[in-house]
C-alpha atoms as a PDB file:
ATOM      1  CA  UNK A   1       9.240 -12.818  -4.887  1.00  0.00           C
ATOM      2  CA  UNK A   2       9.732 -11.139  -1.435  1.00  0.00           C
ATOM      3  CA  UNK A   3      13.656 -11.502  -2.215  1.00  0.00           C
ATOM      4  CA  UNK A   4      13.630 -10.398  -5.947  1.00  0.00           C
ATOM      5  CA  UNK A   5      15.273  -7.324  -6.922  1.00  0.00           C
ATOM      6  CA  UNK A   6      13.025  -4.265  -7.342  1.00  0.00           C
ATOM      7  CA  UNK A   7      12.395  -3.162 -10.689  1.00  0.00           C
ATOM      8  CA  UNK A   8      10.767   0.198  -9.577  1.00  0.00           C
ATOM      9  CA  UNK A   9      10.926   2.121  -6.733  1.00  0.00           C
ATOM     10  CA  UNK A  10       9.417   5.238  -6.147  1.00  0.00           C
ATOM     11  CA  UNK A  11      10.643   7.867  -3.542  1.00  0.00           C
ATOM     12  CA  UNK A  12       8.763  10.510  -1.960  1.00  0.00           C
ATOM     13  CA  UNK A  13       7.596  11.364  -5.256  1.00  0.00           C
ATOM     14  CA  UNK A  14       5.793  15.044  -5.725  1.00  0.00           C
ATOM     15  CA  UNK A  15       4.387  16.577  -8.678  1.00  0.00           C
ATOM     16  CA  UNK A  16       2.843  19.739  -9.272  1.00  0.00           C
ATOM     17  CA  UNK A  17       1.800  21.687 -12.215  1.00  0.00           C
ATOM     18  CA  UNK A  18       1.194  25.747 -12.825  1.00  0.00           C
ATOM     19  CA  UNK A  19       3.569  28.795 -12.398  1.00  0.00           C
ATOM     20  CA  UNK A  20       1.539  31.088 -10.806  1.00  0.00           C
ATOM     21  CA  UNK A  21      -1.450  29.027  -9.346  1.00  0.00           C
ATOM     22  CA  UNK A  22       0.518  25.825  -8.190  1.00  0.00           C
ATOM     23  CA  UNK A  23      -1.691  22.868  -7.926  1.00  0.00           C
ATOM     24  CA  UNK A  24       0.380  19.921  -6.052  1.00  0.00           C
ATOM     25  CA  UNK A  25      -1.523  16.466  -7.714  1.00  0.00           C
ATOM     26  CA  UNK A  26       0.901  13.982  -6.038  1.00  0.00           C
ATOM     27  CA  UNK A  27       2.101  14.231  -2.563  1.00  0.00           C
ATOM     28  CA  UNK A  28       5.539  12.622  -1.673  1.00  0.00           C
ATOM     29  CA  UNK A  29       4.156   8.592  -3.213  1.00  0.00           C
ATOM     30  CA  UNK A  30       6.425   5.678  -2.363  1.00  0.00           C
ATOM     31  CA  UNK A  31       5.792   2.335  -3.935  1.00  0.00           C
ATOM     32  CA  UNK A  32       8.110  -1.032  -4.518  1.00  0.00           C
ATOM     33  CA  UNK A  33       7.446  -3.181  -7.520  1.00  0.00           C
ATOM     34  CA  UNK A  34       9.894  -6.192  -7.362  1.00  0.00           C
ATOM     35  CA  UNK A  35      10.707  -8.252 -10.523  1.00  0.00           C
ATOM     36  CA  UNK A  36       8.257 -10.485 -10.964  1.00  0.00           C
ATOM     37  CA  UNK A  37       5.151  -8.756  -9.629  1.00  0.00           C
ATOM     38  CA  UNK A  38       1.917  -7.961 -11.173  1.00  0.00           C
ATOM     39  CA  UNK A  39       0.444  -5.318  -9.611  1.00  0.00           C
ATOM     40  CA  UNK A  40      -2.643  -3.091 -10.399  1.00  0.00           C
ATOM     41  CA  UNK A  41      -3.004   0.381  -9.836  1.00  0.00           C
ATOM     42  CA  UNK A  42      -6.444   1.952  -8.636  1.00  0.00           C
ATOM     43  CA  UNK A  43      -8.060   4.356  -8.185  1.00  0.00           C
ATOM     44  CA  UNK A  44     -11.123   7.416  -9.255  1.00  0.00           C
ATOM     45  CA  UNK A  45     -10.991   9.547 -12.108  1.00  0.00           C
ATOM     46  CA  UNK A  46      -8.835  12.362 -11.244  1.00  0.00           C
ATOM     47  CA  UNK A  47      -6.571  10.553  -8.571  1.00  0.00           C
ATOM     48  CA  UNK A  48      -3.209  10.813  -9.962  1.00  0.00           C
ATOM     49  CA  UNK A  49      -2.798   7.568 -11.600  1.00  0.00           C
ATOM     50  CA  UNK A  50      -2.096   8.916 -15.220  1.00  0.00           C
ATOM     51  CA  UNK A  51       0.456  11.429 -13.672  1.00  0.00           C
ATOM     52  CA  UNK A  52       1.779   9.055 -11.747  1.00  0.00           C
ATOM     53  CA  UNK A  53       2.126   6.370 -14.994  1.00  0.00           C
ATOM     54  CA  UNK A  54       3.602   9.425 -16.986  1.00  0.00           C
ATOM     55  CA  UNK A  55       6.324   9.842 -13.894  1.00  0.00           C
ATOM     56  CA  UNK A  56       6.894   6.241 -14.261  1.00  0.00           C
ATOM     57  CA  UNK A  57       7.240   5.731 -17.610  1.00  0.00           C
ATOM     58  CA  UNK A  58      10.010   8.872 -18.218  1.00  0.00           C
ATOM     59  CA  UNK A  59       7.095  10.745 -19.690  1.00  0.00           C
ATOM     60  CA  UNK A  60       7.310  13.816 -17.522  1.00  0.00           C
ATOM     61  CA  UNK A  61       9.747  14.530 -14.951  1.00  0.00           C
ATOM     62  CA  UNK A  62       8.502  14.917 -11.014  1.00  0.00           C
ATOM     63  CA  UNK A  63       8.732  18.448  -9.040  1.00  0.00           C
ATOM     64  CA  UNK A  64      10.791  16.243  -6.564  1.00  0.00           C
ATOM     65  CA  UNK A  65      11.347  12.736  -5.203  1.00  0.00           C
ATOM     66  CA  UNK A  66      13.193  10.145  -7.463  1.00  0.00           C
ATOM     67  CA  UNK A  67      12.179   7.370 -10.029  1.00  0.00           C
ATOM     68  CA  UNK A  68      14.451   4.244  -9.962  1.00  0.00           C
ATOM     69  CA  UNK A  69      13.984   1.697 -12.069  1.00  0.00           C
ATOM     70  CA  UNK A  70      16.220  -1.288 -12.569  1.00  0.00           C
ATOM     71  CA  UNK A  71      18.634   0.400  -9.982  1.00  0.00           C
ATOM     72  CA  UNK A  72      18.910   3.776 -12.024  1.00  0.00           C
ATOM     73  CA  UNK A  73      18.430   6.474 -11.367  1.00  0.00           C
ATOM     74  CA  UNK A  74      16.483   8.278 -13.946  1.00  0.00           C
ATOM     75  CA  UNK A  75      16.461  11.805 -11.671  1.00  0.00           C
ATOM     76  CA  UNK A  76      19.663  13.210 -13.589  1.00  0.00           C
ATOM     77  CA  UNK A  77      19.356  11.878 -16.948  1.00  0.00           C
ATOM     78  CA  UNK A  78      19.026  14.851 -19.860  1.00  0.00           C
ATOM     79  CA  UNK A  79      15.885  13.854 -22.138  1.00  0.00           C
ATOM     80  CA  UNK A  80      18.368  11.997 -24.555  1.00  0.00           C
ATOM     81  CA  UNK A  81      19.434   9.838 -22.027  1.00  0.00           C
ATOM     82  CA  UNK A  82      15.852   9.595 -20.877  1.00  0.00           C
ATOM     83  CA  UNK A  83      14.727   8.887 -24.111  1.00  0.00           C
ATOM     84  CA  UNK A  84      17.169   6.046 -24.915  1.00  0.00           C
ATOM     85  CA  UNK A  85      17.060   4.765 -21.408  1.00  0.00           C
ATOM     86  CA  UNK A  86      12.869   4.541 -21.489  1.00  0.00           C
ATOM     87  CA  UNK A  87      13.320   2.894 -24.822  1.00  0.00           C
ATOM     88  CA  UNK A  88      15.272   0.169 -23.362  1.00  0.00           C
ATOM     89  CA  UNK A  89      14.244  -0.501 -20.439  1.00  0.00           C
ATOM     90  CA  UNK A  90      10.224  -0.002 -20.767  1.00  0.00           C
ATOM     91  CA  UNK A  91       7.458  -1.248 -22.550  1.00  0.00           C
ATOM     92  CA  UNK A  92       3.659   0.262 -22.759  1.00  0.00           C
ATOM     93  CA  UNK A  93       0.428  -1.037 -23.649  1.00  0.00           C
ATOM     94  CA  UNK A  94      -2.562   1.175 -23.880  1.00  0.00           C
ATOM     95  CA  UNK A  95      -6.432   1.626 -23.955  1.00  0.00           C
ATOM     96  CA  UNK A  96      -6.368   2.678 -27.270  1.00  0.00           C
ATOM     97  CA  UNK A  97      -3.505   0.161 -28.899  1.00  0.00           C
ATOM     98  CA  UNK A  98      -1.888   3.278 -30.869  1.00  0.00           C
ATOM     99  CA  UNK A  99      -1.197   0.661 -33.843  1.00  0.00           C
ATOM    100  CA  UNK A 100       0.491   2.445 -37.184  1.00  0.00           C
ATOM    101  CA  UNK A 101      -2.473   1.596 -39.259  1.00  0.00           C
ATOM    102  CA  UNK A 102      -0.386   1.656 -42.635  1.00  0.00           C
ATOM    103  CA  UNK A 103       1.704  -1.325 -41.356  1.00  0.00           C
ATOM    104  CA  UNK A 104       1.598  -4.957 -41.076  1.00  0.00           C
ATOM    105  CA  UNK A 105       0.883  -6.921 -37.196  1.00  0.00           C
ATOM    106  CA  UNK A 106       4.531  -7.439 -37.611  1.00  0.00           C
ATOM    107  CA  UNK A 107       6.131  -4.327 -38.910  1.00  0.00           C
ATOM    108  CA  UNK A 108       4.072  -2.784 -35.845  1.00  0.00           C
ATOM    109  CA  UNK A 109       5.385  -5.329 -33.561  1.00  0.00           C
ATOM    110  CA  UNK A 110       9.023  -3.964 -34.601  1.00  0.00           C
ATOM    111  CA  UNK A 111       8.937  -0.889 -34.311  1.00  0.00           C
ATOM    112  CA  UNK A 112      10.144  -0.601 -30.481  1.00  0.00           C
ATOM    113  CA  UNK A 113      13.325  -2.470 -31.539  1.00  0.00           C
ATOM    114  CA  UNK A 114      13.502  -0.347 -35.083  1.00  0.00           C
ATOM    115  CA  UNK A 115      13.252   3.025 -33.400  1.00  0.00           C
ATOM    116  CA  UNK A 116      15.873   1.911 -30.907  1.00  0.00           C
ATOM    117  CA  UNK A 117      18.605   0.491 -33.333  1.00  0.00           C
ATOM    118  CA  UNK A 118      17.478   3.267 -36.634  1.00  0.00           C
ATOM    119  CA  UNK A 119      16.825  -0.072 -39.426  1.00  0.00           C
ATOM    120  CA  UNK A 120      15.198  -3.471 -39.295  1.00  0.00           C
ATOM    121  CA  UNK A 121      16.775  -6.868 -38.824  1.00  0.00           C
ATOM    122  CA  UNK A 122      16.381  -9.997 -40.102  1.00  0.00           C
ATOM    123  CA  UNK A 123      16.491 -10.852 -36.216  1.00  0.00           C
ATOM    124  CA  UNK A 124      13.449  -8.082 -35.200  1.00  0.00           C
ATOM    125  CA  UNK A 125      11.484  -9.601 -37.851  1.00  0.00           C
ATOM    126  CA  UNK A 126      11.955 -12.998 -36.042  1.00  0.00           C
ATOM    127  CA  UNK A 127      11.332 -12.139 -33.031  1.00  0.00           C
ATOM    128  CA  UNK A 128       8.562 -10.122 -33.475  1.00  0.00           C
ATOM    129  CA  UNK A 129       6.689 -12.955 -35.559  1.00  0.00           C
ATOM    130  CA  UNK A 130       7.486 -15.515 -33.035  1.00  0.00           C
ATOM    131  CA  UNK A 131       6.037 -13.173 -30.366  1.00  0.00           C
ATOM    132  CA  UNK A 132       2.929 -12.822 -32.404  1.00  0.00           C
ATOM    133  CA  UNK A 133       2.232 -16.483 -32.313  1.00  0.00           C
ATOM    134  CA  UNK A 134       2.720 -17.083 -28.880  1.00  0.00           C
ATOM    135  CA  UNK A 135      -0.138 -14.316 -28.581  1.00  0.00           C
ATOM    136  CA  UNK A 136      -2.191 -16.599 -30.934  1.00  0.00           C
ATOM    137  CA  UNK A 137      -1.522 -14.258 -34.008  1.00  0.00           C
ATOM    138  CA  UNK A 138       1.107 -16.950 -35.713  1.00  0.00           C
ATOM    139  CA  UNK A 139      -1.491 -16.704 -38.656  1.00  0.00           C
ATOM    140  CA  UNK A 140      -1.501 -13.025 -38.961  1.00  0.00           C
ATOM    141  CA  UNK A 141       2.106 -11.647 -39.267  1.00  0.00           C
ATOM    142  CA  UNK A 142       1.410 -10.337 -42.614  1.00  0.00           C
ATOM    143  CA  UNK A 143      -1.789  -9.289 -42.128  1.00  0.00           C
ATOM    144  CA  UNK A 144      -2.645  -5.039 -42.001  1.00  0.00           C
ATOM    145  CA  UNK A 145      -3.531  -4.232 -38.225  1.00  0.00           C
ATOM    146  CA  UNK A 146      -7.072  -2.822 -39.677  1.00  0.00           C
ATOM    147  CA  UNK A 147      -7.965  -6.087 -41.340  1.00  0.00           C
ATOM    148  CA  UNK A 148      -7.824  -7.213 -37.331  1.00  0.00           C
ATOM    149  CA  UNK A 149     -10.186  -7.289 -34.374  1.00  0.00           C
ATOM    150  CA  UNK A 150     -10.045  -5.070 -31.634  1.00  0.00           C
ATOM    151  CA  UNK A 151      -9.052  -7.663 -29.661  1.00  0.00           C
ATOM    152  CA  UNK A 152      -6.538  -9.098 -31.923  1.00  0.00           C
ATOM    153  CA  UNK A 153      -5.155  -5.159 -32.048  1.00  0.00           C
ATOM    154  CA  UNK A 154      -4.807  -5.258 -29.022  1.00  0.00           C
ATOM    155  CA  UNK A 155      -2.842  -8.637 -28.682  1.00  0.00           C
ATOM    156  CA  UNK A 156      -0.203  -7.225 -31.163  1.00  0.00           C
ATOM    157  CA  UNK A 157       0.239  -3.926 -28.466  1.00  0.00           C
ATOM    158  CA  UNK A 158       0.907  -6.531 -25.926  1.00  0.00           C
ATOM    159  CA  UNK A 159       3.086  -8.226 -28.532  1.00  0.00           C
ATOM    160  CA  UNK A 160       4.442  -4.862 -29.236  1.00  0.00           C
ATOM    161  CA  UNK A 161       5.487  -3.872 -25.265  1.00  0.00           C
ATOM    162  CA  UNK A 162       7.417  -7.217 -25.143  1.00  0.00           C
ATOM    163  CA  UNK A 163       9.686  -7.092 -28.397  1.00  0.00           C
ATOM    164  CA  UNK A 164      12.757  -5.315 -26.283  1.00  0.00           C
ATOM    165  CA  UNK A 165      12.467  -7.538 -23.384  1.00  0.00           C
ATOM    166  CA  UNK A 166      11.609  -4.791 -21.129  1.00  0.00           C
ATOM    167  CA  UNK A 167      12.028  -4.669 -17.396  1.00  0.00           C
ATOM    168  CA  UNK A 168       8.840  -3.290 -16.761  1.00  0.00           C
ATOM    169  CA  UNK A 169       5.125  -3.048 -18.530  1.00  0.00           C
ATOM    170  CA  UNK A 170       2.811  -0.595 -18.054  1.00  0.00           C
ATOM    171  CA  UNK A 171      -0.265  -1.123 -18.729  1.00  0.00           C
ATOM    172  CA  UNK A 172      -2.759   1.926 -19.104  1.00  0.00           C
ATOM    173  CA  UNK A 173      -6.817   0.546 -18.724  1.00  0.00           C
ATOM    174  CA  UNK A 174      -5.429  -2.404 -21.476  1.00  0.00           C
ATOM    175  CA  UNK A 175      -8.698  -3.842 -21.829  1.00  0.00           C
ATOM    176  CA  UNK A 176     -10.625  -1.087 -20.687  1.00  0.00           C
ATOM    177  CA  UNK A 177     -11.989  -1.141 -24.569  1.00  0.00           C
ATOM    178  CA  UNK A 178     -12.621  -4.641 -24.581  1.00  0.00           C
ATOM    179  CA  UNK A 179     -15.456  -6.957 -24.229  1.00  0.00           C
ATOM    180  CA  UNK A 180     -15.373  -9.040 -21.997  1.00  0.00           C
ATOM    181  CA  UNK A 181     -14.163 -12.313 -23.682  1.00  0.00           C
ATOM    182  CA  UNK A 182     -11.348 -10.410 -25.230  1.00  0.00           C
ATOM    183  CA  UNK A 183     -10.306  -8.421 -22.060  1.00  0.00           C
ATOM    184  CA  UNK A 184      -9.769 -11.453 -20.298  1.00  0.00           C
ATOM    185  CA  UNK A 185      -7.609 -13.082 -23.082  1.00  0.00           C
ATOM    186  CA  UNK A 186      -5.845  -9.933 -22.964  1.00  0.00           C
ATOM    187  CA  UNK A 187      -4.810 -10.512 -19.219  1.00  0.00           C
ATOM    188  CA  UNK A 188      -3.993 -14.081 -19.405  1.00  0.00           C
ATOM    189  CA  UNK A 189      -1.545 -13.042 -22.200  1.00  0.00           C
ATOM    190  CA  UNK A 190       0.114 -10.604 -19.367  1.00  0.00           C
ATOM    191  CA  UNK A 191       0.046 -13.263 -16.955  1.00  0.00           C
ATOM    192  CA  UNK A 192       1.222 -16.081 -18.940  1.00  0.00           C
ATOM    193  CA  UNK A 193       4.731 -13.807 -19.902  1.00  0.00           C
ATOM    194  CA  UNK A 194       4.641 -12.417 -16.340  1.00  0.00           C
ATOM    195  CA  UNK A 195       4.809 -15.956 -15.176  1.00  0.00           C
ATOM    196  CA  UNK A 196       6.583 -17.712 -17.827  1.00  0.00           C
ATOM    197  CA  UNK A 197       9.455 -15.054 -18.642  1.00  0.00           C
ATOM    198  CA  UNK A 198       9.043 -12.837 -15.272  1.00  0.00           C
ATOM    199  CA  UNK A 199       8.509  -9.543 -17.064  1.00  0.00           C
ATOM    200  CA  UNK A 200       6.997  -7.077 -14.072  1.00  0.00           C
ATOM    201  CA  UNK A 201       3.571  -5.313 -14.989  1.00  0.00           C
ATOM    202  CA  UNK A 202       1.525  -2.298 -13.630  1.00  0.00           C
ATOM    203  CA  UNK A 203      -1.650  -2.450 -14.845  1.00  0.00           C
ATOM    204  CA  UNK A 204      -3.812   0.744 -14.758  1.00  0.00           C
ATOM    205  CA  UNK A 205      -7.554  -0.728 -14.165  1.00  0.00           C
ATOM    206  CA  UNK A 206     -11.038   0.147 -13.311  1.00  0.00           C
ATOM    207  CA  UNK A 207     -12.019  -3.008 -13.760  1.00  0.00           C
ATOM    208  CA  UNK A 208     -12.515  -4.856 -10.347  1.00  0.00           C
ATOM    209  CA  UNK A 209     -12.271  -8.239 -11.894  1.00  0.00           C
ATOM    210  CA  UNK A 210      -8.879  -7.634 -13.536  1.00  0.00           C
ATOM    211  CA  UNK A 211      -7.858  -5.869 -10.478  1.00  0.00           C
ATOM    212  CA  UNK A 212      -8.708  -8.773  -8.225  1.00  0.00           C
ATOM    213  CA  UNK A 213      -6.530 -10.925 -10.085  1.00  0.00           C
ATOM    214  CA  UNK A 214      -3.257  -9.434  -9.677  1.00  0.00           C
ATOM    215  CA  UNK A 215      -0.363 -10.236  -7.550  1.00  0.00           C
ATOM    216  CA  UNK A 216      -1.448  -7.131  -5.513  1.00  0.00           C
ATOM    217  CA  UNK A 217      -3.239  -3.744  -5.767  1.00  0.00           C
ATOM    218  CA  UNK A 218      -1.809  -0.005  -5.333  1.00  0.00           C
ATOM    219  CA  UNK A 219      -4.666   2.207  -4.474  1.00  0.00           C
ATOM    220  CA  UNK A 220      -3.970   5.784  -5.048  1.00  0.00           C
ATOM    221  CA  UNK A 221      -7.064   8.806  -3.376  1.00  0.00           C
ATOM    222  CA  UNK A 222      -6.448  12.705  -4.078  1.00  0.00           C
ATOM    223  CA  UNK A 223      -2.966  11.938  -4.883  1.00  0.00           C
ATOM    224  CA  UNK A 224      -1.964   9.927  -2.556  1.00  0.00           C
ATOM    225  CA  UNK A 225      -1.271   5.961  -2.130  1.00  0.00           C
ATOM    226  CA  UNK A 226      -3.212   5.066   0.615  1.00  0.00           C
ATOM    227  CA  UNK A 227      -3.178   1.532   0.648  1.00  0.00           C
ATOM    228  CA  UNK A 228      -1.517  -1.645  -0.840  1.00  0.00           C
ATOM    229  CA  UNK A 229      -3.863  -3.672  -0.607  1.00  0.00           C
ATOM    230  CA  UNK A 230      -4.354  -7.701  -0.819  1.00  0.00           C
ATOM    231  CA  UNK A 231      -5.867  -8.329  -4.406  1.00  0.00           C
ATOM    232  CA  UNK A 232      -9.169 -10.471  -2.848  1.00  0.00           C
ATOM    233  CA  UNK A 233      -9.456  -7.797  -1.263  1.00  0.00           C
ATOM    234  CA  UNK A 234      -9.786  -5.092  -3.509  1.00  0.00           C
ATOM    235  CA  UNK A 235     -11.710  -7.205  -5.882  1.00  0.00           C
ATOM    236  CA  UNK A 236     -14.690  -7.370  -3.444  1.00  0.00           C
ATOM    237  CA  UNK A 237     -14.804  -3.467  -2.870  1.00  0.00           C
ATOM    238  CA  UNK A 238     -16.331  -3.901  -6.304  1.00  0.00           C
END
């Protein structure tokens, strides 16, 4: 993995919000993901991680430094190209799965690829039911996502993320509203397409035992990454 490509890189990345009262909330982060890698992303409430996730994921745009990702640079794009280029490249699975409830587990699963080409395929529709059975949902393609379990929800988001074949996951807290049976079938789902198809995750966590059980963890203090640190490792801070 050492000599894989990186899928994200991060340069001296600042971001600060106000006009008149400037409040800086990251100072200058650098960070590496290479293709392949899952890696979690740590930290206390009020750190920086959701700003820096939002920088990431061509949410917002940073007061300086550059996001890269797939060896683009997304620093000059207009928020067209941004747009279409995020769509593409990116996929996201949240806390909160952000399911259409009016839809079916596979209309849902769709929609990244729908938005992206404007009308559904014959093809989308295949591929996003034969993604939903290899997340163990193969009997629930029809099926409204409000007839389903929060954990099963949340298997269709995961389902969801992968329908473009992105480069790169993010994961925001994914089973931070799980129990714990269904949080950890939720990460063995990332891990088995991390491993099987090399899709690269970050993985937003407060959970030590999901954190412990990544390829490696970002830690990120008062805005700043202050440590990459061995996964064992940051599984017995606790």
């Amino acid at each position: 993995m050492a000599d894989a490509p990186a899928v994200l890189r991060v340069e001296k990345v600042v971001k600060e919000f106000g006009d008149h009262v400037i409040t800086r909330v990251l100072h200058g982060i650098d960070l590496e993901l290479r293709a392949g890698e899952l890696a979690a992303l740590i930290g206390p409430s009020g750190s920086g991680k959701s700003t820096l996730l939002n920088l990431i994921g061509l949410l917002d745009r940073p007061t300086s430094g550059r996001v890269i990702i797939d060896g683009h640079d997304t620093t000059g794009l207009d928020d067209t190209a941004l747009t279409g280029f995020r769509g593409r490249t990116l996929g996201f699975i949240f806390q909160f799965h952000h399911l259409l409830p009016a839809f079916t587990a596979t209309e849902n699963v769709m929609m990244p690829a729908y938005a992206g080409r404007g009308f559904p395929t014959k093809a989308m529709r295949a591929r996003a039911r034969e993604l939903l059975g290899e997340v163990g949902l193969g009997d629930r393609v029809d099926a409204p996502v409000t007839d389903l379990s929060g954990g099963q929800q949340q298997r269709v988001a995961v389902a969801r993320a992968l329908a473009h074949d992105p480069s790169l996951v993010l994961a925001d807290e994914p089973t931070g509203n799980l129990d714990t049976e269904s949080a950890n079938e939720v990460f063995e789902l990332m891990r088995r397409f991390n491993r099987e198809r090399g899709t690269t995750f970050l993985v937003v966590t407060h959970d030590p035992r999901i954190s412990a059980r990544c390829d490696h963890v970002l830690e990120i203090v008062d805005g700043r990454l202050t440590e990459q640190a061995d996964a064992n490792d940051a599984g017995a801070k606790g």
